[in-house]
N, C-alpha and C. Protein backbone atom coordinates (compact mmCIF):
# COMPACT_ATOMS: atom_id res chain seq x y z
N UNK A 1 -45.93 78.20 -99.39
CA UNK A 1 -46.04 78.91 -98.13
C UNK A 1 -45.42 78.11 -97.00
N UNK A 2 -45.43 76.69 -97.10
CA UNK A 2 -44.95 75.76 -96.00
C UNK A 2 -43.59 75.79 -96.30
N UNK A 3 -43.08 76.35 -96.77
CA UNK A 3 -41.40 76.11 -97.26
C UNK A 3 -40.92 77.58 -96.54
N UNK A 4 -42.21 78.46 -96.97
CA UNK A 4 -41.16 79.77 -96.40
C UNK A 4 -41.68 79.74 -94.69
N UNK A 5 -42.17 79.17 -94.34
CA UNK A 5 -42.81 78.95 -92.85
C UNK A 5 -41.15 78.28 -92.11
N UNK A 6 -41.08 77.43 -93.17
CA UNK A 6 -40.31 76.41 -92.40
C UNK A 6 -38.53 76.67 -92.39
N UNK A 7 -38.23 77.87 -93.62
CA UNK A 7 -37.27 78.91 -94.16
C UNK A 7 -37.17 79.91 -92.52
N UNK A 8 -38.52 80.27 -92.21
CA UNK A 8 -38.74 81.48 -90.78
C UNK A 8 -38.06 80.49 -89.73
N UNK A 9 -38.58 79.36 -89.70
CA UNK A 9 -38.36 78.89 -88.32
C UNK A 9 -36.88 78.47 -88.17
N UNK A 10 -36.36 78.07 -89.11
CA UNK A 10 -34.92 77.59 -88.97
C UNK A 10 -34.07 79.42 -89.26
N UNK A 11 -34.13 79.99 -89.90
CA UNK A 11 -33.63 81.09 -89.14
C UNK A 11 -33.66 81.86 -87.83
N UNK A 12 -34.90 81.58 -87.28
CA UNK A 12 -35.66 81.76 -86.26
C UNK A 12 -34.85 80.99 -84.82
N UNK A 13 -34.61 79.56 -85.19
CA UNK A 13 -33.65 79.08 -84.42
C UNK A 13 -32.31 79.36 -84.24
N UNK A 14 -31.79 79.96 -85.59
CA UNK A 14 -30.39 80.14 -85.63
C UNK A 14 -30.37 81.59 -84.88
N UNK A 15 -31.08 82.20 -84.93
CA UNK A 15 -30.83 83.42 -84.07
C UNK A 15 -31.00 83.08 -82.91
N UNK A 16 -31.76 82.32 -82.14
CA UNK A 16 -31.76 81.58 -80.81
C UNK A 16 -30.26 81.36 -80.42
N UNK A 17 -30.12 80.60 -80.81
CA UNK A 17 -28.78 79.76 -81.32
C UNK A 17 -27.77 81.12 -80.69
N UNK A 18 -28.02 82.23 -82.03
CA UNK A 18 -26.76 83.40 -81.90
C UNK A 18 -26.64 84.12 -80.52
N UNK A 19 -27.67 84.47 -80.38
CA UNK A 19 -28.34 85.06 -78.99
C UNK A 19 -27.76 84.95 -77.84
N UNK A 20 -28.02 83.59 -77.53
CA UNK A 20 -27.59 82.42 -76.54
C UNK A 20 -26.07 82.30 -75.96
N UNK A 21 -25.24 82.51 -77.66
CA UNK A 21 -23.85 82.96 -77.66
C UNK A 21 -23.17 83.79 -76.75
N UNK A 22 -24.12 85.15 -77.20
CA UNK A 22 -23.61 86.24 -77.17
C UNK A 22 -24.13 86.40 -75.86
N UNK A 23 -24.98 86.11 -75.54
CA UNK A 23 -25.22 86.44 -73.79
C UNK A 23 -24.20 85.89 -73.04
N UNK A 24 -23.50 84.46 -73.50
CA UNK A 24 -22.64 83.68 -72.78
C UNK A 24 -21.72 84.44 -72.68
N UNK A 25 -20.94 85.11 -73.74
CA UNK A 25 -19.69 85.84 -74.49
C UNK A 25 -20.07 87.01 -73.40
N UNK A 26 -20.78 87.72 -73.44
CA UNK A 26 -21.20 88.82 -72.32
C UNK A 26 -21.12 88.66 -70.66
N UNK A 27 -21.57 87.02 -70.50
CA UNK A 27 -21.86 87.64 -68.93
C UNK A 27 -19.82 86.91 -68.69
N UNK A 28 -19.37 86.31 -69.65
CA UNK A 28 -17.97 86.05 -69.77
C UNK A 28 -17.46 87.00 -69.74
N UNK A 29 -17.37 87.96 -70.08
CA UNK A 29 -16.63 89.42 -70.10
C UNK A 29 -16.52 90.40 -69.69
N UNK A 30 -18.11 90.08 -68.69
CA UNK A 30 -18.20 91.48 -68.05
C UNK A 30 -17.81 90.92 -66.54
N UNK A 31 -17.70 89.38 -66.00
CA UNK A 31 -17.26 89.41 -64.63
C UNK A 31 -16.39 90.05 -64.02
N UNK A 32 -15.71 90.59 -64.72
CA UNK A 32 -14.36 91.45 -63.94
C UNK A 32 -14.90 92.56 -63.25
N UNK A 33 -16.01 92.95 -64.27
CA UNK A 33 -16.72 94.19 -64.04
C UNK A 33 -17.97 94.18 -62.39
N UNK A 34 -18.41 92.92 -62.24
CA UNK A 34 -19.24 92.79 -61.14
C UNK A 34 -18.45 93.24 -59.99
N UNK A 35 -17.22 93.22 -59.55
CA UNK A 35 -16.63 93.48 -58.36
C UNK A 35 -16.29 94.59 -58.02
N UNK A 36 -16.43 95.49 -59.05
CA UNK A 36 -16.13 96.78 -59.40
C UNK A 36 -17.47 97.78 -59.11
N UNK A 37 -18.23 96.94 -59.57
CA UNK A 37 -19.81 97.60 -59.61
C UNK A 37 -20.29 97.37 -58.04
N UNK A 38 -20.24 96.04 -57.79
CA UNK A 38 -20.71 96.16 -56.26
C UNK A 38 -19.88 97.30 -55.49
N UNK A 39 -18.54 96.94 -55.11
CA UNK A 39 -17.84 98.26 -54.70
C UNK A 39 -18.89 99.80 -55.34
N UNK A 40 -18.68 99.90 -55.99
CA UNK A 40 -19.72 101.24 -56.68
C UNK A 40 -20.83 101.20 -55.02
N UNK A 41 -21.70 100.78 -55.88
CA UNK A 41 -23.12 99.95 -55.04
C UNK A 41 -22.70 100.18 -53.96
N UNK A 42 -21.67 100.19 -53.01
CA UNK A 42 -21.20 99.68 -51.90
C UNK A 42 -21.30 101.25 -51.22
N UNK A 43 -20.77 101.98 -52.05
CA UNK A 43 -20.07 103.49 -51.81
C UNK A 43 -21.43 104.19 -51.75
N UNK A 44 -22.23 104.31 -52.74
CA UNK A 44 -23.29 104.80 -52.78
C UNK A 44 -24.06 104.72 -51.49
N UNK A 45 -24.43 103.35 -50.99
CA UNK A 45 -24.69 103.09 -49.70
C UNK A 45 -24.84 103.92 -48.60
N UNK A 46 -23.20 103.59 -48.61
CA UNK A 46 -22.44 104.50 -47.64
C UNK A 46 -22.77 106.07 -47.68
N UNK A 47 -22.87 106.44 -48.85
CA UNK A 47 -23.10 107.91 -48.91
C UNK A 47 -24.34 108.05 -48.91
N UNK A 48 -25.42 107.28 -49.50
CA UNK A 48 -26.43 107.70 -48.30
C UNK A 48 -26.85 106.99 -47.13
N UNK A 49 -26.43 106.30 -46.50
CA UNK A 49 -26.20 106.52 -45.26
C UNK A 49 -26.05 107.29 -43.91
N UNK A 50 -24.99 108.33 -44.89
CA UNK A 50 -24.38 109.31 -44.23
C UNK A 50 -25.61 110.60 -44.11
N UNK A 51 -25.96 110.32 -45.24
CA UNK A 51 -26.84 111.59 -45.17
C UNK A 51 -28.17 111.22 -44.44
N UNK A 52 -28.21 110.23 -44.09
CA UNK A 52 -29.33 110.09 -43.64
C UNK A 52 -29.44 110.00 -42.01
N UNK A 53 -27.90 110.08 -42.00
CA UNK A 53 -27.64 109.90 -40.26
C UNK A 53 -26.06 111.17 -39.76
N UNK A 54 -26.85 111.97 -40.35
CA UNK A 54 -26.16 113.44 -40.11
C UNK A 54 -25.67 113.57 -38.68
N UNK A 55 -26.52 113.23 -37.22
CA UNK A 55 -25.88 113.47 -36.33
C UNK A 55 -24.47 112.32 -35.66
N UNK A 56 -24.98 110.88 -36.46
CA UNK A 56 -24.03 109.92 -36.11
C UNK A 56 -22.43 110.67 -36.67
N UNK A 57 -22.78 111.75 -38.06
CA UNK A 57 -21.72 111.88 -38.29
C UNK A 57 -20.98 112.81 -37.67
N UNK A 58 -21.93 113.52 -37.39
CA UNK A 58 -21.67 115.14 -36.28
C UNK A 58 -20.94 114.10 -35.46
N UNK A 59 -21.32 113.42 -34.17
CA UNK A 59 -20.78 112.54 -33.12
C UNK A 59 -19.74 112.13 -33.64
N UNK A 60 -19.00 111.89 -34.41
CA UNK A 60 -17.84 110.93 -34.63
C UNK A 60 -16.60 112.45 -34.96
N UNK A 61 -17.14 113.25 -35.73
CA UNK A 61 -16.19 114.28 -36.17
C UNK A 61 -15.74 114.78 -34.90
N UNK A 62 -16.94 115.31 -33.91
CA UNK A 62 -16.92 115.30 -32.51
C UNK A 62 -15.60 114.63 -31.73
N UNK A 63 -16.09 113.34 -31.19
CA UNK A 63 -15.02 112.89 -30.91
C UNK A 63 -13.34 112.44 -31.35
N UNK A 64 -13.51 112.67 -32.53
CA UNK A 64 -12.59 112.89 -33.53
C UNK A 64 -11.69 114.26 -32.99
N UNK A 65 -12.06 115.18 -32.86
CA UNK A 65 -11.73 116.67 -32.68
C UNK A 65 -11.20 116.51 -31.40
N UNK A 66 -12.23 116.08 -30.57
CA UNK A 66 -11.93 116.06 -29.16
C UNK A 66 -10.61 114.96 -28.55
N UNK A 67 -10.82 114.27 -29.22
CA UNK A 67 -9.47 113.39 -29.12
C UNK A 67 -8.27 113.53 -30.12
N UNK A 68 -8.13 114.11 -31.24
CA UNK A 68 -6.67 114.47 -31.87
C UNK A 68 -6.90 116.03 -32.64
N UNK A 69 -6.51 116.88 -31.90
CA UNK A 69 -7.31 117.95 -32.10
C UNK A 69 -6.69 118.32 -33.33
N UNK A 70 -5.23 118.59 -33.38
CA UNK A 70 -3.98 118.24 -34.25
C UNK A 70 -4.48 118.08 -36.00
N UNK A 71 -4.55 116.41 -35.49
CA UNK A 71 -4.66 115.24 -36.31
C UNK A 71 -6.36 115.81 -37.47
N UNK A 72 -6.99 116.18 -36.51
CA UNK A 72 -8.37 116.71 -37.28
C UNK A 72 -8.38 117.41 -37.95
N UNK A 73 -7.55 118.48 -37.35
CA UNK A 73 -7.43 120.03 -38.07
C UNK A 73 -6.11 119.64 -39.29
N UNK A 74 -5.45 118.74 -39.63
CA UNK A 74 -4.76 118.48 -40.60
C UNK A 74 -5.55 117.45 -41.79
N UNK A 75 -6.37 116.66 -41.27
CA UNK A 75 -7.38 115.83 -41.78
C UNK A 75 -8.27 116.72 -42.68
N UNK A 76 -9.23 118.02 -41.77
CA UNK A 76 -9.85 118.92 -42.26
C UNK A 76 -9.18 119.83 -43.40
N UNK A 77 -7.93 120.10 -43.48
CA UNK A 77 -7.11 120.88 -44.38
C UNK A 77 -7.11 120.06 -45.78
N UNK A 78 -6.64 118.42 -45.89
CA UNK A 78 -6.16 118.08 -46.75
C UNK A 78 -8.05 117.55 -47.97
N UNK A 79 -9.01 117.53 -46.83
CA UNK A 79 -10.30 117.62 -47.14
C UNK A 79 -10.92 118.82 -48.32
N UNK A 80 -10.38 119.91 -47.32
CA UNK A 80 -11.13 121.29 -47.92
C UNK A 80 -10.40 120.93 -49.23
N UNK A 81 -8.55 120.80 -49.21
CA UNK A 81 -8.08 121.41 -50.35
C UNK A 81 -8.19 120.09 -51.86
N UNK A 82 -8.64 119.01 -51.03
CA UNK A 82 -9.30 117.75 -51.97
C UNK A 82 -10.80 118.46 -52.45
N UNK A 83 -11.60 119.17 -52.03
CA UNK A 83 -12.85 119.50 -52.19
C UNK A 83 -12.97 120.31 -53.38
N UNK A 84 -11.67 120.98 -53.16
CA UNK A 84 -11.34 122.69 -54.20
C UNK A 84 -10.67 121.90 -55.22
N UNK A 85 -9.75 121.07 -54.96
CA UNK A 85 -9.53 120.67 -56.35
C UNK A 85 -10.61 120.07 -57.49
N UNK A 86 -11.35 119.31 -56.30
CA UNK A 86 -12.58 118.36 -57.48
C UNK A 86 -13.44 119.71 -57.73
N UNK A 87 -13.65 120.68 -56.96
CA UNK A 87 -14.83 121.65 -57.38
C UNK A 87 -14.22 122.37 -58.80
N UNK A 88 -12.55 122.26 -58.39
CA UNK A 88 -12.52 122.93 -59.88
C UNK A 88 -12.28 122.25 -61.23
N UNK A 89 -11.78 120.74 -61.03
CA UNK A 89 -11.87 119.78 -62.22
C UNK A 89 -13.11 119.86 -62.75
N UNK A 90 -14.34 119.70 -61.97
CA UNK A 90 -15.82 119.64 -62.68
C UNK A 90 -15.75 120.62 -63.28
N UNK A 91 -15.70 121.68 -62.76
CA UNK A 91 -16.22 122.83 -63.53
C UNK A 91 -15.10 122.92 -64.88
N UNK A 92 -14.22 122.42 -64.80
CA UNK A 92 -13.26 122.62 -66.42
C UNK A 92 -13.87 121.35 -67.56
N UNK A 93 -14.43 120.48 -66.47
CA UNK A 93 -14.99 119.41 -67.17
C UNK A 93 -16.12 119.99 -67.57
N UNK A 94 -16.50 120.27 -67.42
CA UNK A 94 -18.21 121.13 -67.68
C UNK A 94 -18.33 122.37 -68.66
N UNK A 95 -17.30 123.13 -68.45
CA UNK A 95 -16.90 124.30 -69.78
C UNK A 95 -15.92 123.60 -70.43
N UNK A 96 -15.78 122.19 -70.83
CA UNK A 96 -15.04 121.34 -71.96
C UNK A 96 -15.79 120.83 -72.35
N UNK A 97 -17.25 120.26 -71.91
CA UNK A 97 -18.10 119.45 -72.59
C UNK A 97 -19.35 120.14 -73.35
């Protein structure tokens, strides 16, 4: 019984051992990925943010309008027709999946 005790523990270590590796090998491989993810993180933020401060955004579109009236109403165009495109990628994505 002391042999297979002592059989557990030294496998027992070697998986320590493997473990240890592979976490290293991991957080090695995925750094590229942290700068990417914060950005993510970053956006999310921002978007709720936004929603949570609806009139700051009203105020800015506002003065936005009021100062390039032009410039807004071409801003607003290339918006809507960015909006219609993603509304209709999802939905092809969605009757594909």
């Amino acid at each position: 019984m002391n042999e297979r005790l002592l059989q557990l523990a030294e496998r027992h270590g070697a998986l320590k051992v493997r473990i240890a590796t592979q976490r290293r090998a991991l957080i090695a491989q995925s750094a590229g990925l942290e700068q990417l993810l914060d950005s993510g993180d970053r956006l999310v933020e921002g978007v709720d943010w936004l929603k949570q401060h609806p009139a700051a955004v009203g105020a800015a579109v506002t003065a936005v309008v009021l100062a390039r009236p032009r410039r807004a109403w071409r801003w607003a165009q290339r918006g809507f027709f960015a909006w219609r495109g993603w509304q209709a990628l999802r939905k092809k994505l969605y009757e594909a999946g």
